[in-house]
PDB file of N, CA and C in Angstrom:
ATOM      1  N   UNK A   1     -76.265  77.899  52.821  1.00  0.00           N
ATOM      2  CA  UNK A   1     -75.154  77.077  52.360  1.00  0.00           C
ATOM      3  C   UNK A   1     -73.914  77.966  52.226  1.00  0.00           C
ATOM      4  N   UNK A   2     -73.090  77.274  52.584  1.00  0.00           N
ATOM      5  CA  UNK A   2     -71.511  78.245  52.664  1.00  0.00           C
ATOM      6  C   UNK A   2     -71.264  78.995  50.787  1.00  0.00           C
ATOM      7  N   UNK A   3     -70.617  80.367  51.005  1.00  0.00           N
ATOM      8  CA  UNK A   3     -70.332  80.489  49.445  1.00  0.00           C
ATOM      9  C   UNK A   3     -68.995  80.415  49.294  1.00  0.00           C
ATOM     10  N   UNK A   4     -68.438  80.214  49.906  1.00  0.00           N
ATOM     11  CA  UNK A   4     -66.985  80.167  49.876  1.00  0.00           C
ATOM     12  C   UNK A   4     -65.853  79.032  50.524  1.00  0.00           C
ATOM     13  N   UNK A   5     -64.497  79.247  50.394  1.00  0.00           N
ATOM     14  CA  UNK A   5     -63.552  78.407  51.163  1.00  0.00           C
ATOM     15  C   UNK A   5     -62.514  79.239  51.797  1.00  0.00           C
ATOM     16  N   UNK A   6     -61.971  78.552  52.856  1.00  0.00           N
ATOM     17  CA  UNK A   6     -60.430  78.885  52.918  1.00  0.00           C
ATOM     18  C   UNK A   6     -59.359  77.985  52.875  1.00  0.00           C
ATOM     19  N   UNK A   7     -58.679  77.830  52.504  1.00  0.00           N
ATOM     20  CA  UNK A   7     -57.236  76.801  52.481  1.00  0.00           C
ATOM     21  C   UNK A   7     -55.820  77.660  52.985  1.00  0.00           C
ATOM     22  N   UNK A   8     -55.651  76.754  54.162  1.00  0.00           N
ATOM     23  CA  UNK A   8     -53.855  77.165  54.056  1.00  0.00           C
ATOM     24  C   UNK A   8     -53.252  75.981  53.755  1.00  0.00           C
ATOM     25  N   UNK A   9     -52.530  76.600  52.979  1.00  0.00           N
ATOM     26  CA  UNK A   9     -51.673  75.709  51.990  1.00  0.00           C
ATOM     27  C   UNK A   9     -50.423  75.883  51.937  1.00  0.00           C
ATOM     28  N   UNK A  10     -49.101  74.669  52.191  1.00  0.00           N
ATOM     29  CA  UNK A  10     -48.019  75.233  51.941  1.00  0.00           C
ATOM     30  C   UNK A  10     -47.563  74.753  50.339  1.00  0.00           C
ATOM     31  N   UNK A  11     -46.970  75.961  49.624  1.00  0.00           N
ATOM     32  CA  UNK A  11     -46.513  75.456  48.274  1.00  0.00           C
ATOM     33  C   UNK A  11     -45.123  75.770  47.789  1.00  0.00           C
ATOM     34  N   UNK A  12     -44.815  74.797  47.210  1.00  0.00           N
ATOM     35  CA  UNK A  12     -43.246  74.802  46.542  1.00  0.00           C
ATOM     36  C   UNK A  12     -43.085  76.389  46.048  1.00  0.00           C
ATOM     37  N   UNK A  13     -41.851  76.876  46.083  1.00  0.00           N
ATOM     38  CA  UNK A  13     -41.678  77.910  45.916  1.00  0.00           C
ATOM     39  C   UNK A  13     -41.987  78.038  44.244  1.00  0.00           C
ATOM     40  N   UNK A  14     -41.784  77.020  43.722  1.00  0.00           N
ATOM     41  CA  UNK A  14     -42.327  76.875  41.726  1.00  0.00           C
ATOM     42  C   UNK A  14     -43.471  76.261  41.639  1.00  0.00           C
ATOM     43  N   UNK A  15     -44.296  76.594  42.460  1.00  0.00           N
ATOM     44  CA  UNK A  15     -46.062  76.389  42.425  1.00  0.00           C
ATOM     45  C   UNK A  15     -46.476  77.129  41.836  1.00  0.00           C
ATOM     46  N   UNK A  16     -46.962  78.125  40.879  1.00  0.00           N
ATOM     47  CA  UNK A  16     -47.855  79.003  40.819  1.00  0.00           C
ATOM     48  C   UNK A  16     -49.296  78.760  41.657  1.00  0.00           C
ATOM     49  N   UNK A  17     -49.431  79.576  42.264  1.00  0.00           N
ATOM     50  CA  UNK A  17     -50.896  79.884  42.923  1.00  0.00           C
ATOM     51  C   UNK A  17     -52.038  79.490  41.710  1.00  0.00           C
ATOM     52  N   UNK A  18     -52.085  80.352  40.639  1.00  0.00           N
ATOM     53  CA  UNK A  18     -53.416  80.176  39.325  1.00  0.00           C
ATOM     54  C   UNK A  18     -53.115  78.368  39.250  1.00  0.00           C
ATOM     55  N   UNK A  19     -51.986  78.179  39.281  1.00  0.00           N
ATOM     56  CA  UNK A  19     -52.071  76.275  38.916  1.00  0.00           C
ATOM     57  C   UNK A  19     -52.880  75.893  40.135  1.00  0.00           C
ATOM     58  N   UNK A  20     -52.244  75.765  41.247  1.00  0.00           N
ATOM     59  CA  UNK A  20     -53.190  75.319  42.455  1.00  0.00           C
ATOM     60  C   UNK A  20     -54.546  75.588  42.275  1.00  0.00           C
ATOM     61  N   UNK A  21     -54.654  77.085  42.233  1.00  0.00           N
ATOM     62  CA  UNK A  21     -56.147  76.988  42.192  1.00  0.00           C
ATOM     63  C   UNK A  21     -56.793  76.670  41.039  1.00  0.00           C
ATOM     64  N   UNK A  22     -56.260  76.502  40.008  1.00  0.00           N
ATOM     65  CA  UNK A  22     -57.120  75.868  38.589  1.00  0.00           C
ATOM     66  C   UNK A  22     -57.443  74.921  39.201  1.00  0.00           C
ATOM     67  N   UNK A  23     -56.352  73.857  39.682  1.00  0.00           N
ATOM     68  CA  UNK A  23     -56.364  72.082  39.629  1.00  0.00           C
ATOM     69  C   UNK A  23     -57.865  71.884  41.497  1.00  0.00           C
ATOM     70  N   UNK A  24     -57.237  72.953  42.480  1.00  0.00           N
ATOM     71  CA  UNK A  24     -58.248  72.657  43.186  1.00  0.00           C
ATOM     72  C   UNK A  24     -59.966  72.858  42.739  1.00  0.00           C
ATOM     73  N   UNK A  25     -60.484  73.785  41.828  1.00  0.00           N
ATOM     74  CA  UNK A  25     -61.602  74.043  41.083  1.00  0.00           C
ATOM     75  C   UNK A  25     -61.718  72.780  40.507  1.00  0.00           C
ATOM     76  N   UNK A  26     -60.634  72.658  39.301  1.00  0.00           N
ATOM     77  CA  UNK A  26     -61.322  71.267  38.637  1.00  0.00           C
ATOM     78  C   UNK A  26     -61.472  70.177  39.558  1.00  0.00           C
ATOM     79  N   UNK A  27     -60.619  69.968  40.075  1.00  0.00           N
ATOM     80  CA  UNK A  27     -60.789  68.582  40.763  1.00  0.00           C
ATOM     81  C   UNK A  27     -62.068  68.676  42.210  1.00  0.00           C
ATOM     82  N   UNK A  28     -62.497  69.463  42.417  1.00  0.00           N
ATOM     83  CA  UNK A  28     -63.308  69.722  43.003  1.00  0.00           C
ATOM     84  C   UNK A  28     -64.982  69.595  42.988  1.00  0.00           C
ATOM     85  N   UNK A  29     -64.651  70.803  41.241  1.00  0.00           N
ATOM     86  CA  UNK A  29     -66.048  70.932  40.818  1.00  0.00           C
ATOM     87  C   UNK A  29     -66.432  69.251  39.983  1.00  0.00           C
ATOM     88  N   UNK A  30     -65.261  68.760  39.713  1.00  0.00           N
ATOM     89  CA  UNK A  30     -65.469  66.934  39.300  1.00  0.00           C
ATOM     90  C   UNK A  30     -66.650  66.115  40.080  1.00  0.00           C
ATOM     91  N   UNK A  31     -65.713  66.358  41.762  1.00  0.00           N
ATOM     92  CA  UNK A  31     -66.165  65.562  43.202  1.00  0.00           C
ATOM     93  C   UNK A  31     -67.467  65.879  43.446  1.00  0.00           C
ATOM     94  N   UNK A  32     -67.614  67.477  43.182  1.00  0.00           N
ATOM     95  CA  UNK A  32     -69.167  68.093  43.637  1.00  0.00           C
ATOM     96  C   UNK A  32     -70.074  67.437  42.311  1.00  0.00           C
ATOM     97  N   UNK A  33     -70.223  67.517  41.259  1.00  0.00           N
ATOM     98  CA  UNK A  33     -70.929  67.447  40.618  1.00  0.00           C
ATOM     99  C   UNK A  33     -71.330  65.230  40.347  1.00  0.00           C
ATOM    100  N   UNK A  34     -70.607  64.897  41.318  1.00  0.00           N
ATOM    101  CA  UNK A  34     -70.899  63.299  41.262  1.00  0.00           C
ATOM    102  C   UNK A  34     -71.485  63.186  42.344  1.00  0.00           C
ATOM    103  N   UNK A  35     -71.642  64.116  43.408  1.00  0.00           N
ATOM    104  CA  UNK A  35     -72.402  63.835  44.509  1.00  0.00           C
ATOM    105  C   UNK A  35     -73.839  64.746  44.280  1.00  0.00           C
ATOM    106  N   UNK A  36     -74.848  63.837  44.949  1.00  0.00           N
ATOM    107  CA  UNK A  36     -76.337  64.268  44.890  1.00  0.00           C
ATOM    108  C   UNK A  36     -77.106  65.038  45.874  1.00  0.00           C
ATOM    109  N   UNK A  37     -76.269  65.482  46.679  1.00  0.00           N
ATOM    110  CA  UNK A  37     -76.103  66.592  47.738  1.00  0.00           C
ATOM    111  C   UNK A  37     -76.306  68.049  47.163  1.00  0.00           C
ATOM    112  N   UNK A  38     -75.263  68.440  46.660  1.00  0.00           N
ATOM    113  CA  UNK A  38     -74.847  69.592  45.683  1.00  0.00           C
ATOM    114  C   UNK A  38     -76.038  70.012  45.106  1.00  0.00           C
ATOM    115  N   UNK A  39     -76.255  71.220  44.693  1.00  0.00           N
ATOM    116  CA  UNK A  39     -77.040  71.978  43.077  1.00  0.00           C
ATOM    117  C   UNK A  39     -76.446  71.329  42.231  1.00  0.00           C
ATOM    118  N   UNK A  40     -77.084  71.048  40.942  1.00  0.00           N
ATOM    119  CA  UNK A  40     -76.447  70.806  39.930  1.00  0.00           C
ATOM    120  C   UNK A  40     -75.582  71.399  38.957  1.00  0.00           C
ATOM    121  N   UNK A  41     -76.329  73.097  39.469  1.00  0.00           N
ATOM    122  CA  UNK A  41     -75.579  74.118  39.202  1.00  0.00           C
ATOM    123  C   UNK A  41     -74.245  74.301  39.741  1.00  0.00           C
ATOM    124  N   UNK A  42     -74.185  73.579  40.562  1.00  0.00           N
ATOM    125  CA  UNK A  42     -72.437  74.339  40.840  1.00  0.00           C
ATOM    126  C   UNK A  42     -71.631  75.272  40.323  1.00  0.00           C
ATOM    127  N   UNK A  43     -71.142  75.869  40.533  1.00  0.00           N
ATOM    128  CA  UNK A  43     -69.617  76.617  39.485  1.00  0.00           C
ATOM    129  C   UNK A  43     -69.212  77.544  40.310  1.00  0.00           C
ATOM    130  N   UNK A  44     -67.901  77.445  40.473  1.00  0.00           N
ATOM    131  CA  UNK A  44     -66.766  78.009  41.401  1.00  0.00           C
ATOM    132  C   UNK A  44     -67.005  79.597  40.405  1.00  0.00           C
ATOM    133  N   UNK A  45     -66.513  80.867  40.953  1.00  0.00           N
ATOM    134  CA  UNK A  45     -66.394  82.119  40.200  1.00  0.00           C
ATOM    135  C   UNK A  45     -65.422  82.047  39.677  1.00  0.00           C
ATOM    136  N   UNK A  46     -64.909  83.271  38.856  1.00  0.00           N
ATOM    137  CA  UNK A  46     -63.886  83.058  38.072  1.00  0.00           C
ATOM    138  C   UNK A  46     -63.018  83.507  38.555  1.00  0.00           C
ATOM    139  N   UNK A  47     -62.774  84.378  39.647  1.00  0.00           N
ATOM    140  CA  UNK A  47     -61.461  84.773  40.692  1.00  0.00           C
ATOM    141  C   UNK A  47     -61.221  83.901  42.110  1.00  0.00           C
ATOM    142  N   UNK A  48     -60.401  84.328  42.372  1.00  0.00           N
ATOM    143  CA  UNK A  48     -59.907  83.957  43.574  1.00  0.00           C
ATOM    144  C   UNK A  48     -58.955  85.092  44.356  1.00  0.00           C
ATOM    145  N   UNK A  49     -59.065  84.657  45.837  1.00  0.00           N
ATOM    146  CA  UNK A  49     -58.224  85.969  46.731  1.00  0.00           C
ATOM    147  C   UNK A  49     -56.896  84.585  46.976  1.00  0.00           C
ATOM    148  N   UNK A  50     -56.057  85.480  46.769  1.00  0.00           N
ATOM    149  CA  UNK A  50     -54.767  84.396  47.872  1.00  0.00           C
ATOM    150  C   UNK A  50     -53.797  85.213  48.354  1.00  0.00           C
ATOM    151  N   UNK A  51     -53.895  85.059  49.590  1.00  0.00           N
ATOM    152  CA  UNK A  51     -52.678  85.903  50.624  1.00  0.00           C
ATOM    153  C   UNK A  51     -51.369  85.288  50.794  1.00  0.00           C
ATOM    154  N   UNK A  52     -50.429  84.989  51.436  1.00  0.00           N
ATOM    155  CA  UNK A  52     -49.252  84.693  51.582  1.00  0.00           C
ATOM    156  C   UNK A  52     -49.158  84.855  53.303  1.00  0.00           C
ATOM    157  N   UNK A  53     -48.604  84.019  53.816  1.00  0.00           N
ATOM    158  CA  UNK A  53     -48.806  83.926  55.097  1.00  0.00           C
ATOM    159  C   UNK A  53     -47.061  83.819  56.119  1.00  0.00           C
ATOM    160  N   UNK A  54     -46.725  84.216  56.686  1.00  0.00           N
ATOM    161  CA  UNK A  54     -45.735  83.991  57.537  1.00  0.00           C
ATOM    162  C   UNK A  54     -45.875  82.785  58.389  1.00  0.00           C
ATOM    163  N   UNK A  55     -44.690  82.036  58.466  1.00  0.00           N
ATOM    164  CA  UNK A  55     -45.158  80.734  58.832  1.00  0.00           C
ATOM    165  C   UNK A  55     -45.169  80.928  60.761  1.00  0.00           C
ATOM    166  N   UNK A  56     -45.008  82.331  61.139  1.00  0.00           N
ATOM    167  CA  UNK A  56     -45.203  82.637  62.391  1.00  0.00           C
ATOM    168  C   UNK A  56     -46.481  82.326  62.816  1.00  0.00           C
ATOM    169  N   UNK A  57     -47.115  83.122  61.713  1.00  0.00           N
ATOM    170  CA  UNK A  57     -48.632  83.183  62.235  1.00  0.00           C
ATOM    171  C   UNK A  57     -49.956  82.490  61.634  1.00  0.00           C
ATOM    172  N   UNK A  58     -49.059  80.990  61.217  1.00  0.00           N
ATOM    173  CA  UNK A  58     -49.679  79.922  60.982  1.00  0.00           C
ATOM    174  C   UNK A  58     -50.939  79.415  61.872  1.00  0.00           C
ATOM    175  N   UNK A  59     -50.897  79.716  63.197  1.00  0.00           N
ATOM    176  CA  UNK A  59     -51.518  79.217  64.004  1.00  0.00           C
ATOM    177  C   UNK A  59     -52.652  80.213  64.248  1.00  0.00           C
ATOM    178  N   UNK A  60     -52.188  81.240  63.684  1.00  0.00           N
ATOM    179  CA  UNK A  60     -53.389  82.442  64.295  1.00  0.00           C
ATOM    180  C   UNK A  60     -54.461  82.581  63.065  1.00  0.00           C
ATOM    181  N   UNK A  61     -53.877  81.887  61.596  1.00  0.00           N
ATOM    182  CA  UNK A  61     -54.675  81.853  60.367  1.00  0.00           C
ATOM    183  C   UNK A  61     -55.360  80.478  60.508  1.00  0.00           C
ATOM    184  N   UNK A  62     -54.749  79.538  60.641  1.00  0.00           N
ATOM    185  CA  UNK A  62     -55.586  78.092  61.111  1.00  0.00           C
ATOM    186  C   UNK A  62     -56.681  78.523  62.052  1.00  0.00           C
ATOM    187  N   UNK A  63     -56.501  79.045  63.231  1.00  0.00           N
ATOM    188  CA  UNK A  63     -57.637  79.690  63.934  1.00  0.00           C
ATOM    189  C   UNK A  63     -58.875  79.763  63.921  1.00  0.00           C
ATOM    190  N   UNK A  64     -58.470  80.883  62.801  1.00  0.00           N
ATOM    191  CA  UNK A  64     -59.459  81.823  61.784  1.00  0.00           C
ATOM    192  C   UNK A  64     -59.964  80.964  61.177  1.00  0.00           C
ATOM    193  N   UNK A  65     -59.355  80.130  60.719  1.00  0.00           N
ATOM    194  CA  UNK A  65     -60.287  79.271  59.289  1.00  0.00           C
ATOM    195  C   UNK A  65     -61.306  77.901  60.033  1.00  0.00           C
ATOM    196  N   UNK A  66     -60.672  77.842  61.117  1.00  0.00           N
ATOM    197  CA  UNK A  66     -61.909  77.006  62.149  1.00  0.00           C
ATOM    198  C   UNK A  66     -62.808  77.860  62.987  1.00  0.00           C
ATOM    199  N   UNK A  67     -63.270  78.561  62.876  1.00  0.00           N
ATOM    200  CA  UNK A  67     -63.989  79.796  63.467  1.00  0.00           C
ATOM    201  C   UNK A  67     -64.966  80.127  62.348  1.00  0.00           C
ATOM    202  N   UNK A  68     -64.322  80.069  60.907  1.00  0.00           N
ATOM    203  CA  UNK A  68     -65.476  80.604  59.969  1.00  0.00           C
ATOM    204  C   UNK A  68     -66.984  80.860  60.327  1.00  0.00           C
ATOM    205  N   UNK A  69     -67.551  79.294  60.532  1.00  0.00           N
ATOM    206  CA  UNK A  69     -69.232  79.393  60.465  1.00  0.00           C
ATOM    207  C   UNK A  69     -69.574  80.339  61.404  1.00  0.00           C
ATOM    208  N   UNK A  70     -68.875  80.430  62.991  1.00  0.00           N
ATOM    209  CA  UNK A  70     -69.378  81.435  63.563  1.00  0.00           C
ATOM    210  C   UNK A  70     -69.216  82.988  62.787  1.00  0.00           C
ATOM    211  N   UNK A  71     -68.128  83.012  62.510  1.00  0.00           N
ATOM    212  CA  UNK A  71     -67.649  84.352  61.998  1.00  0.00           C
ATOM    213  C   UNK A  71     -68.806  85.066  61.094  1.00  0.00           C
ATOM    214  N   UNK A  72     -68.942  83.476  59.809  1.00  0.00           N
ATOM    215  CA  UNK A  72     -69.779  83.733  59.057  1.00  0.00           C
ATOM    216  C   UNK A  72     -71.322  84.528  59.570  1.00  0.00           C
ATOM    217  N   UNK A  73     -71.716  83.740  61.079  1.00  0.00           N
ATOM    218  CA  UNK A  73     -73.314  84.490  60.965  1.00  0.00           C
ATOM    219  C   UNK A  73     -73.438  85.716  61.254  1.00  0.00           C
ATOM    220  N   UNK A  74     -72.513  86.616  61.275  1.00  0.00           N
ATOM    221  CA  UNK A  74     -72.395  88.354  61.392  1.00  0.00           C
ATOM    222  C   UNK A  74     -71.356  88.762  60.450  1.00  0.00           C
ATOM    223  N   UNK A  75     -70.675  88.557  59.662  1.00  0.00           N
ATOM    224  CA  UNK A  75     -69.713  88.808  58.105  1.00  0.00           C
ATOM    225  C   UNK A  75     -70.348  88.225  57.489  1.00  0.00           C
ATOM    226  N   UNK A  76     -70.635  88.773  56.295  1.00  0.00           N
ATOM    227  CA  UNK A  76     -70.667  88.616  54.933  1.00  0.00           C
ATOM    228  C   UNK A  76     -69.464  87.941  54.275  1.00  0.00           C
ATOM    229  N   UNK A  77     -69.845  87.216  53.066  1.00  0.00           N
ATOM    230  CA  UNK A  77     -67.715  87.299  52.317  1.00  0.00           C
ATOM    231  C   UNK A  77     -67.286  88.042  51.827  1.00  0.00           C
ATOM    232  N   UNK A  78     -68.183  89.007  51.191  1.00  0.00           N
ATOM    233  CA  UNK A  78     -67.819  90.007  50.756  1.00  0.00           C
ATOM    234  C   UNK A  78     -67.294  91.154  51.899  1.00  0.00           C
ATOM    235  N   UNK A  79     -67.945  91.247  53.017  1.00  0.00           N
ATOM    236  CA  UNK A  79     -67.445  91.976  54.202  1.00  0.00           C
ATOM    237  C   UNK A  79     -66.200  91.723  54.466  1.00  0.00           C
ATOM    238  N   UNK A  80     -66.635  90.213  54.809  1.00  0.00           N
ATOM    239  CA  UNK A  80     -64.480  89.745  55.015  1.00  0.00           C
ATOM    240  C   UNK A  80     -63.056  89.818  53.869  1.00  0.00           C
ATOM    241  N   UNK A  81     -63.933  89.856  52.852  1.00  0.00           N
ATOM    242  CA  UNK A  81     -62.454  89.941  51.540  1.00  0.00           C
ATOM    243  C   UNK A  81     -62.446  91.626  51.925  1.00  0.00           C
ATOM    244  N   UNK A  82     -63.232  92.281  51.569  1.00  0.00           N
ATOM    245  CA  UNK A  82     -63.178  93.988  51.681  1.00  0.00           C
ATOM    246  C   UNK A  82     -62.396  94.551  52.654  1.00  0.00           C
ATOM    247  N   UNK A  83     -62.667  93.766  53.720  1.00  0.00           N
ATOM    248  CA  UNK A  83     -61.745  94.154  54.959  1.00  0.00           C
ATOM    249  C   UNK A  83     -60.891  93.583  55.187  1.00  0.00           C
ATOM    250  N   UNK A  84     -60.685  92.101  54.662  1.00  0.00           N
ATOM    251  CA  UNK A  84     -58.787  91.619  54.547  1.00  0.00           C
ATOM    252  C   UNK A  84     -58.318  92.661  53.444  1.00  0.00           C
ATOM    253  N   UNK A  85     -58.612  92.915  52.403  1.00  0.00           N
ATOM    254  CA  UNK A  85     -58.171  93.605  52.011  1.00  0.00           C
ATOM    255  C   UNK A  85     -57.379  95.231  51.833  1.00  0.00           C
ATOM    256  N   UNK A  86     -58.634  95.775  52.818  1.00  0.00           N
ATOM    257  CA  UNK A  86     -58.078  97.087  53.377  1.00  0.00           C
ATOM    258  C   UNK A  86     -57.456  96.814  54.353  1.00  0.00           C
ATOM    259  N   UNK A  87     -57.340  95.455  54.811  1.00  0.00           N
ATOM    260  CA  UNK A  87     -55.964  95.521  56.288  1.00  0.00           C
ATOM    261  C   UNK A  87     -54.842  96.083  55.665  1.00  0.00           C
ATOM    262  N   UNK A  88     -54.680  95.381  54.846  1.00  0.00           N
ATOM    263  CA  UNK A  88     -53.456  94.889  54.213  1.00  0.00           C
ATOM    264  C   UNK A  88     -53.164  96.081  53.012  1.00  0.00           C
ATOM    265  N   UNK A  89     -53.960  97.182  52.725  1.00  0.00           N
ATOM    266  CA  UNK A  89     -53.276  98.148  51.684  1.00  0.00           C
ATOM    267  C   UNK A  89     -53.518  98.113  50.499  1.00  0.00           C
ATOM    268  N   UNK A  90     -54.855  96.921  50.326  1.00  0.00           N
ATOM    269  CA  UNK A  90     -54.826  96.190  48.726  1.00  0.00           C
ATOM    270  C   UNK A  90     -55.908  97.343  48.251  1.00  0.00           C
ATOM    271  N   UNK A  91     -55.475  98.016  47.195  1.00  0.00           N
ATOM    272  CA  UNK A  91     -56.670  98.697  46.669  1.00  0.00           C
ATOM    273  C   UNK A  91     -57.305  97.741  46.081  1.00  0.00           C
ATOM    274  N   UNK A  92     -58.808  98.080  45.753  1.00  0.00           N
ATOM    275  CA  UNK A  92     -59.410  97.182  44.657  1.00  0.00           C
ATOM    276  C   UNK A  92     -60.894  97.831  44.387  1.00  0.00           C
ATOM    277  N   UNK A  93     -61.759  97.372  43.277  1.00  0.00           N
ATOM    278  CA  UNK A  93     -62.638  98.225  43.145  1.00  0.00           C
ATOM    279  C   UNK A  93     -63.653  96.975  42.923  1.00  0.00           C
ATOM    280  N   UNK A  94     -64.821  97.071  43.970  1.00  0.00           N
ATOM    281  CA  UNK A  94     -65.777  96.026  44.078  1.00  0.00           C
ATOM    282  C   UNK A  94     -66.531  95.776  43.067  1.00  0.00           C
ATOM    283  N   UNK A  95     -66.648  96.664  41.857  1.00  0.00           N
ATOM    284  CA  UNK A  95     -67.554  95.987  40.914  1.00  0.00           C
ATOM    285  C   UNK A  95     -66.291  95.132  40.070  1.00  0.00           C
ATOM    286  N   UNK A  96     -65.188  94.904  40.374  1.00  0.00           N
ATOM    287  CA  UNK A  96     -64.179  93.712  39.635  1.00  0.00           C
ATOM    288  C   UNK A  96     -63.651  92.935  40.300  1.00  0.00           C
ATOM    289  N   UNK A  97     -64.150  92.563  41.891  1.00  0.00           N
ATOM    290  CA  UNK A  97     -63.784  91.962  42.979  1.00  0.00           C
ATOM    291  C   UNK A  97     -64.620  90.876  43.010  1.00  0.00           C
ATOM    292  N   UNK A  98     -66.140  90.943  43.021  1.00  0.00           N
ATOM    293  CA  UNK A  98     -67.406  90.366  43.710  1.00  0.00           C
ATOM    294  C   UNK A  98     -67.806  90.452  42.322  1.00  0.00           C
ATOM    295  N   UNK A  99     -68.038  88.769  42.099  1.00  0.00           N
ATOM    296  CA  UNK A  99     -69.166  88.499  40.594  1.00  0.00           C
ATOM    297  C   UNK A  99     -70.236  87.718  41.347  1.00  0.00           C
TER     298      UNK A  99
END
């Protein structure tokens, strides 16, 4: 079963990101937990990654995010945050990254 998501999203420049993603969790973990599909367990983690995207290369991140499942059966998510991350310069230290 998938452990993760991706969303591209465009947001008002007075969006906060933590609001979006609070309201997408709640309203989410609402939808999941009324359907009988799901664990009952559900529960989203308590972080989230969010990048910022150039609206150039909109098309090359849409891509990506329809490609996942393949991507997924040789990456890990943890493989793929670790290594978006070192693309991009982000230090971070995996035992406060990955719960």
């Amino acid at each position: 079963m998938p452990d993760h998501v991706h969303l591209l999203i465009r947001l008002k420049p007075d969006m906060p990101v933590s609001d979006l993603v609070r309201d997408v969790k709640a309203n989410s973990s609402k939808w999941i937990h009324e359907q009988e599909r799901f664990p009952a367990d559900f529960a989203w983690q308590t972080g989230y990654a969010a990048f910022t995207v150039s609206e150039s290369q909109e098309g090359v991140v849409r891509s990506y995010i329809q490609n996942q499942e393949k991507h997924h059966r040789r990456t890990t998510f943890e493989d793929e945050l670790a290594a978006m991350l070192r693309k991009h310069w982000i230090e971070f230290d995996p035992a406060y990254v990955f719960d």
